[in-house]
N, C-alpha and C. Protein backbone atom coordinates (compact mmCIF):
# COMPACT_ATOMS: atom_id res chain seq x y z
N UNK A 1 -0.46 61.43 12.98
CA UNK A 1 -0.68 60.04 12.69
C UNK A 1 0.30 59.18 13.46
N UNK A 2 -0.22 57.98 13.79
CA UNK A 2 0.56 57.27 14.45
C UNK A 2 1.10 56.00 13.88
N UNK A 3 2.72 55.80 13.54
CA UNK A 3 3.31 54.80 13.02
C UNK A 3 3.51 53.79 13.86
N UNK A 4 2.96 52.30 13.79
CA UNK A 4 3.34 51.11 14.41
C UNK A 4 4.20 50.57 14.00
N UNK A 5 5.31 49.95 14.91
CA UNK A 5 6.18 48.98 14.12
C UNK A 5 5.54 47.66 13.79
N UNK A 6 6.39 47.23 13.80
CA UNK A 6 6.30 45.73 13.53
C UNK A 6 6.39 44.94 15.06
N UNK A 7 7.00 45.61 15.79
CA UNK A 7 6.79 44.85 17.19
C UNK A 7 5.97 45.43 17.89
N UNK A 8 5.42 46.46 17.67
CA UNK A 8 3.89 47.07 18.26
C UNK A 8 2.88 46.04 17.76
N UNK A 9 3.03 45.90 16.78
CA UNK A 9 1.43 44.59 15.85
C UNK A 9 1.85 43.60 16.44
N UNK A 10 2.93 42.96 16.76
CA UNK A 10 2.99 41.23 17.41
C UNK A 10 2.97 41.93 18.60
N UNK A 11 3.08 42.75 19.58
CA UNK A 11 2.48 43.13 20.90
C UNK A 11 1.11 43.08 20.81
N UNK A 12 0.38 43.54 19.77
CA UNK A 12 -0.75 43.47 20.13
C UNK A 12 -1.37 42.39 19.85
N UNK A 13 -1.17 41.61 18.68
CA UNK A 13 -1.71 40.12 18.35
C UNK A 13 -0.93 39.07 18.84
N UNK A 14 -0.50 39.08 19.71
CA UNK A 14 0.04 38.03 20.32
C UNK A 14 -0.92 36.75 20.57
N UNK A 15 -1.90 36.46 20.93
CA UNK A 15 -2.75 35.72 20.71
C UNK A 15 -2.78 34.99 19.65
N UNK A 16 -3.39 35.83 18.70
CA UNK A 16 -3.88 35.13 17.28
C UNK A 16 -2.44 34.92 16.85
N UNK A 17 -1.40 35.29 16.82
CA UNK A 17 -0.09 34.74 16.51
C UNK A 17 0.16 33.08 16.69
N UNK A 18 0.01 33.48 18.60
CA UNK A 18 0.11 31.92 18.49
C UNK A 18 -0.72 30.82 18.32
N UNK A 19 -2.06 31.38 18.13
CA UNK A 19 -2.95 30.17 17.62
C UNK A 19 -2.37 29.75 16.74
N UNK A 20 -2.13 31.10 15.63
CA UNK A 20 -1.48 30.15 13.73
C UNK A 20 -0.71 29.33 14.20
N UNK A 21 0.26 29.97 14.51
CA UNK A 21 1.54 28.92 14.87
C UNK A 21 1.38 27.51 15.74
N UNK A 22 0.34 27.48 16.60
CA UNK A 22 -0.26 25.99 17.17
C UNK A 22 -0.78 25.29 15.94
N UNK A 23 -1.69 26.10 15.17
CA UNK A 23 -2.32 24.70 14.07
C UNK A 23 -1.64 24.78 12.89
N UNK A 24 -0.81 25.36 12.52
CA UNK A 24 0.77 25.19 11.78
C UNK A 24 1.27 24.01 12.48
N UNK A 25 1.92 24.28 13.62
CA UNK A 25 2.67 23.02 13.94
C UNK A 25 1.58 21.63 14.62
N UNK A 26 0.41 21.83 14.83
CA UNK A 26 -0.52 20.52 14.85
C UNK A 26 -0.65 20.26 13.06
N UNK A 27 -1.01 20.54 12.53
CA UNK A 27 -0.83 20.75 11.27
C UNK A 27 0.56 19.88 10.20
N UNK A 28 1.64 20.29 10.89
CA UNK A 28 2.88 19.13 10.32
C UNK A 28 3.24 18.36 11.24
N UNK A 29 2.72 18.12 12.40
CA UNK A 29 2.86 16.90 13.35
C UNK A 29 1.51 15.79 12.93
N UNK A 30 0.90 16.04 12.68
CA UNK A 30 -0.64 15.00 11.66
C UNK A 30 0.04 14.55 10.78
N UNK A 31 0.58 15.68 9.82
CA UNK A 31 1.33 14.92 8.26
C UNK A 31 2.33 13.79 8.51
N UNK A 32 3.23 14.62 9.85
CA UNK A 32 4.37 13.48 9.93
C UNK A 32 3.65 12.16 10.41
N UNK A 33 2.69 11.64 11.28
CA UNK A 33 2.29 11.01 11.60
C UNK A 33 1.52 9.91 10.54
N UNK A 34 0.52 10.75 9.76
CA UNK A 34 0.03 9.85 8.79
C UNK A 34 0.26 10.22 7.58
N UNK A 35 0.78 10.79 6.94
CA UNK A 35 0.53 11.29 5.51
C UNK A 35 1.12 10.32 4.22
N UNK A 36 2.11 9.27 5.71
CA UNK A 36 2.93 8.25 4.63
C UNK A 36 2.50 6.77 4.98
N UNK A 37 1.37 6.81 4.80
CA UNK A 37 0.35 5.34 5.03
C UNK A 37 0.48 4.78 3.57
N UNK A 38 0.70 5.27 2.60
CA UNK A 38 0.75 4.54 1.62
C UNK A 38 2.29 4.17 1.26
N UNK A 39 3.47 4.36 1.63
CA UNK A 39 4.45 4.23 1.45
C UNK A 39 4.19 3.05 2.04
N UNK A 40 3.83 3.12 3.49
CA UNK A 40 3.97 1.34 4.25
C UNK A 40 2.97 0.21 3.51
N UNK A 41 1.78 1.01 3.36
CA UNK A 41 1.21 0.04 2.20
C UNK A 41 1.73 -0.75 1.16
N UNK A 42 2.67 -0.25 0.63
CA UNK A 42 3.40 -0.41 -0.67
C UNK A 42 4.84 -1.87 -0.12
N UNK A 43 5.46 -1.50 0.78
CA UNK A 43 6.54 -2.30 1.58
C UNK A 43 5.45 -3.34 1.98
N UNK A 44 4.46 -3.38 2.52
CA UNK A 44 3.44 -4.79 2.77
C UNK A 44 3.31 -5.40 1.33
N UNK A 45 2.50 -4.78 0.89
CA UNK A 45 2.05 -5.44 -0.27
C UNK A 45 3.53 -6.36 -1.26
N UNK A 46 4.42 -5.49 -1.53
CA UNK A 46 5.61 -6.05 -1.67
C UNK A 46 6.03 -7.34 -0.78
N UNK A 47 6.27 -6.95 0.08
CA UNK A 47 6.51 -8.89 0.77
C UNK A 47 5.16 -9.59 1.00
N UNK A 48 3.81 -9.01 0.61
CA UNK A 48 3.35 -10.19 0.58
C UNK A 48 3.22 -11.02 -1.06
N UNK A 49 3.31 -10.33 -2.14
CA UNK A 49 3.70 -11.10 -3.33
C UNK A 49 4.68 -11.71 -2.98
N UNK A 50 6.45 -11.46 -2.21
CA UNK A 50 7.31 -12.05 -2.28
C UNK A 50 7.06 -13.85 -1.58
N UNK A 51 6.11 -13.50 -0.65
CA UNK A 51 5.63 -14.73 0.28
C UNK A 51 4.60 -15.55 -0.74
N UNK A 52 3.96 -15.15 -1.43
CA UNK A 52 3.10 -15.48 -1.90
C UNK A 52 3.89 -16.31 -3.81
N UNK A 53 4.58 -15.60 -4.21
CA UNK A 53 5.56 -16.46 -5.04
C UNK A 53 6.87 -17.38 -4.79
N UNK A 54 7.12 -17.03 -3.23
CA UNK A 54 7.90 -18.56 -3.12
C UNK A 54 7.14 -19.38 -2.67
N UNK A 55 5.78 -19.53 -1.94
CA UNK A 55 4.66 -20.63 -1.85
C UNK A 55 4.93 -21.38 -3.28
N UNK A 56 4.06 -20.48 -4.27
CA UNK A 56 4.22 -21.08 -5.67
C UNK A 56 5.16 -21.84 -6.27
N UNK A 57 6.37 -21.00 -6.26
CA UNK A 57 7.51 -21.68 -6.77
C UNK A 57 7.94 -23.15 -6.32
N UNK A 58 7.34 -23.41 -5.35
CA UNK A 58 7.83 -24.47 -4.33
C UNK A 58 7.05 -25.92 -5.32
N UNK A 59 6.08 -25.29 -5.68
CA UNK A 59 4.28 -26.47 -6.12
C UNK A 59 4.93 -27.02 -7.38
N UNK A 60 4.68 -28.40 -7.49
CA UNK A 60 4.77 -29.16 -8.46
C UNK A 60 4.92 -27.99 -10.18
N UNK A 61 5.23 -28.51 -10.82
CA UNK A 61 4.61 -27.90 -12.01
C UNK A 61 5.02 -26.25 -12.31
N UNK A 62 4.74 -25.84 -11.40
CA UNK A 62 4.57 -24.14 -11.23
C UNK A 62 5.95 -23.54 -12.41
N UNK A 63 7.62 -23.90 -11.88
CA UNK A 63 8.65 -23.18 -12.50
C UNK A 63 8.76 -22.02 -11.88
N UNK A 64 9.31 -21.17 -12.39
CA UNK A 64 9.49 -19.35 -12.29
C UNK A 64 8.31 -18.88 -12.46
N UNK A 65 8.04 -18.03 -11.36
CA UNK A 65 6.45 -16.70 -11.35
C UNK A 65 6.86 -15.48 -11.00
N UNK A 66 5.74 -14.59 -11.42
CA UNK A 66 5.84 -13.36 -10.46
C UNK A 66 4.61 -13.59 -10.35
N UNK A 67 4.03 -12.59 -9.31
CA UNK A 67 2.93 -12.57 -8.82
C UNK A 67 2.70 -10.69 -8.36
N UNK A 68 1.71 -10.67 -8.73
CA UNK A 68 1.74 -8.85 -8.29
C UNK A 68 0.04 -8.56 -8.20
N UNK A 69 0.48 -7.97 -6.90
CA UNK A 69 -1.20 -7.73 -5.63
C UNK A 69 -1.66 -6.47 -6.10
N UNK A 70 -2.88 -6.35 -6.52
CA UNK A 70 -3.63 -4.74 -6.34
C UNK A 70 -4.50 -4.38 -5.39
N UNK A 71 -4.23 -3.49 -4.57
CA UNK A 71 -5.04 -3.07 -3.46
C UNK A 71 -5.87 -1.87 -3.29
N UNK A 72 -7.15 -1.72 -2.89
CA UNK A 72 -7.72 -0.52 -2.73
C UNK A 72 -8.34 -0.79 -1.67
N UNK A 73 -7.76 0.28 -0.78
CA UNK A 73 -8.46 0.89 0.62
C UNK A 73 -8.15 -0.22 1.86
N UNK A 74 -7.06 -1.10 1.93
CA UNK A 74 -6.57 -1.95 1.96
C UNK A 74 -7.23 -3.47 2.10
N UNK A 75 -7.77 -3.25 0.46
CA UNK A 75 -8.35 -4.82 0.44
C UNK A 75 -7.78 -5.01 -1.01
N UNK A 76 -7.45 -6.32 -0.97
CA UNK A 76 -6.88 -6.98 -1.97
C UNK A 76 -8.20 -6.83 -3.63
N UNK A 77 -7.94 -6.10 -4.32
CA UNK A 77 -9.06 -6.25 -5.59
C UNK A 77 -8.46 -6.85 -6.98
N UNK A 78 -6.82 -7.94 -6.87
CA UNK A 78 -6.63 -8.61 -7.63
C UNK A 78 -5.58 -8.76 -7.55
N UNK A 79 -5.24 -10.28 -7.95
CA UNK A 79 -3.91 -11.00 -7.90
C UNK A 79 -3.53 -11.35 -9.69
N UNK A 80 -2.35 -11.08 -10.00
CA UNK A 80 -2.26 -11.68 -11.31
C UNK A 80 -1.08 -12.70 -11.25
N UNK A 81 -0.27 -13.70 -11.50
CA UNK A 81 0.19 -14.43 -11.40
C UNK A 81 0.86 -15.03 -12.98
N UNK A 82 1.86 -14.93 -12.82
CA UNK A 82 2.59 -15.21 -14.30
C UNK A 82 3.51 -16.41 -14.29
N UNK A 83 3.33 -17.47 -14.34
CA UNK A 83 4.65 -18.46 -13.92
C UNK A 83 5.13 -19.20 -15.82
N UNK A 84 6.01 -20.09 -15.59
CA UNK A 84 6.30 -20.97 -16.56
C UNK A 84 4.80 -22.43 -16.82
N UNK A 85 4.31 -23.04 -15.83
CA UNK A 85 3.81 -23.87 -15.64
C UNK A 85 2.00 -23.57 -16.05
N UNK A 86 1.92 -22.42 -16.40
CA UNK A 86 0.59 -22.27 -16.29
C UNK A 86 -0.02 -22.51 -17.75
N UNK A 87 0.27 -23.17 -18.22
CA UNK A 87 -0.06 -24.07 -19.66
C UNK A 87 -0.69 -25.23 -18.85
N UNK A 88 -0.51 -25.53 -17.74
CA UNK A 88 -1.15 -27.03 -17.54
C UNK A 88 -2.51 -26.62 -16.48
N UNK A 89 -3.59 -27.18 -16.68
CA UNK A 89 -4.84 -26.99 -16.34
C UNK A 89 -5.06 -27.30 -14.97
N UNK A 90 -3.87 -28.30 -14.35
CA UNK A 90 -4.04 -28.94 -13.07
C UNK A 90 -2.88 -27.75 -12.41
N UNK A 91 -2.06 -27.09 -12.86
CA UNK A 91 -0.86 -26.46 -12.53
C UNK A 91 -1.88 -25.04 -11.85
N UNK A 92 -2.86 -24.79 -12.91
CA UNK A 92 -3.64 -23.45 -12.78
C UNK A 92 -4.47 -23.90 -11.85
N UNK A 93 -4.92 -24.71 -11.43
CA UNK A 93 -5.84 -24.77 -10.67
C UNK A 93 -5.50 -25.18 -9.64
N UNK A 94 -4.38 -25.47 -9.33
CA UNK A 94 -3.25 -25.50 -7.55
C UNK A 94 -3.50 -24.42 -7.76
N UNK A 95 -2.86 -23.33 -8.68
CA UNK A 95 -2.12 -21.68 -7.89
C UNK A 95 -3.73 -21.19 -7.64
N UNK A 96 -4.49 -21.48 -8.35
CA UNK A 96 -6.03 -20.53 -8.20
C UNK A 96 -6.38 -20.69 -6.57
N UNK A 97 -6.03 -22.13 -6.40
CA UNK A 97 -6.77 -22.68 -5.11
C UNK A 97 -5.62 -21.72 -3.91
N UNK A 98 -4.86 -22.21 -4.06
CA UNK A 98 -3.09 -21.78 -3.04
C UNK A 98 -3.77 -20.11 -2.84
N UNK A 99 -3.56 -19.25 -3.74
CA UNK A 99 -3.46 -17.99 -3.73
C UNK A 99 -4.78 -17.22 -2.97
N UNK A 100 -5.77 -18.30 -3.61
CA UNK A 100 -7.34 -17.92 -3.20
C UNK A 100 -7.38 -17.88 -1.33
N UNK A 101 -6.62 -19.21 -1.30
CA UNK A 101 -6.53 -19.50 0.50
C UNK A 101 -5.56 -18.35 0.99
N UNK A 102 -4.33 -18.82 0.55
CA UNK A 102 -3.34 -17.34 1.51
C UNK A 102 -3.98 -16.10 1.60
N UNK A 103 -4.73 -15.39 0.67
CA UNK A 103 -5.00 -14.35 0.84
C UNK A 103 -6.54 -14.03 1.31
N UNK A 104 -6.92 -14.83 1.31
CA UNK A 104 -8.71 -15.17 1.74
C UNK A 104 -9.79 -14.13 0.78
N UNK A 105 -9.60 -14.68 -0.83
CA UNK A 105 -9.89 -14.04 -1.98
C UNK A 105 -10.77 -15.01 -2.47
N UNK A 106 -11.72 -14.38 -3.42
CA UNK A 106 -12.64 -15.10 -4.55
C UNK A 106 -11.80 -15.33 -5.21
N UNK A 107 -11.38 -16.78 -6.02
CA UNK A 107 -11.01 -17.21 -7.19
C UNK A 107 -11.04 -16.18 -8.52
N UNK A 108 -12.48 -15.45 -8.40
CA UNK A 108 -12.42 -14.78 -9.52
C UNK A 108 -11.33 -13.55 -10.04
N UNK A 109 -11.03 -13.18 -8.79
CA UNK A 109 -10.18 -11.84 -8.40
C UNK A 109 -9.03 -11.99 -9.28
N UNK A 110 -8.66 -13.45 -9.44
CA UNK A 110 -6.84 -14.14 -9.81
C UNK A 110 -7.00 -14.44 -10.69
N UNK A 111 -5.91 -14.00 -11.73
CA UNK A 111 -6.03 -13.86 -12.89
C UNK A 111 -3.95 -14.65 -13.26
N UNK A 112 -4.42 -15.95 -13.97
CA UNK A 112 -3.16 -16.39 -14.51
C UNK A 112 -2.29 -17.06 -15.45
N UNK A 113 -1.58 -16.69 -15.70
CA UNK A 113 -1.01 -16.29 -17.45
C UNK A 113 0.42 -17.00 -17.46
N UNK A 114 0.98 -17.52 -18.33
CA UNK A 114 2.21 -18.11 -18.84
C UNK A 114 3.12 -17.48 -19.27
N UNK A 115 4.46 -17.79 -18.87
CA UNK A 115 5.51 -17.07 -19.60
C UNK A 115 6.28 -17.32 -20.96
């Protein structure tokens, strides 16, 4: 009987060796490339509430807000908006209009509430 080593079998598969090892390393060169699309998603979306609540803060009436974006597939599917000022009917209906424009959203999407 004949015993192979271990460097007799990678002599002979040398080939198929290095295929694995090509789509192994194509394989974690893809991941590094995209796999962290939602991390940057997350850093956007973050400064754009931050842009989007000092607009607000600035508007008559408004006071202190937060404002916080929900996104799927990168489209905006709702704004909620929390300030001091939103007891007044003319106050809500600047931020509805403001928010609707910056972000190029249906009114309906924005949703906003008092602190």
């Amino acid at each position: 009987m004949n015993k192979r080593t271990v460097s007799d079998y990678i002599r002979e598969k040398k080939k198929l060796i290095l295929i694995i090892l090509l789509v192994l390393l194509l394989a974690v060169t893809v991941y590094l490339f995209f796999g962290d699309t939602e991390e940057q998603s997350a850093v956007t979306q973050t400064e754009t509430e931050a842009k989007i609540a000092a607009v607000l803060s600035v508007m008559d009436g408004v006071g202190d807000v937060e404002v916080v974006i929900t996104e799927a597939e990168g489209a905006v599917t709702g704004v909620v908006v929390v300030c001091e000022g939103a007891d007044s009917i003319l106050v809500r209906n600047n931020i509805l209009n403001a928010v609707s424009t910056a972000l190029n959203i249906n009114k309906n999407l924005i949703a906003i509430y008092s602190m």
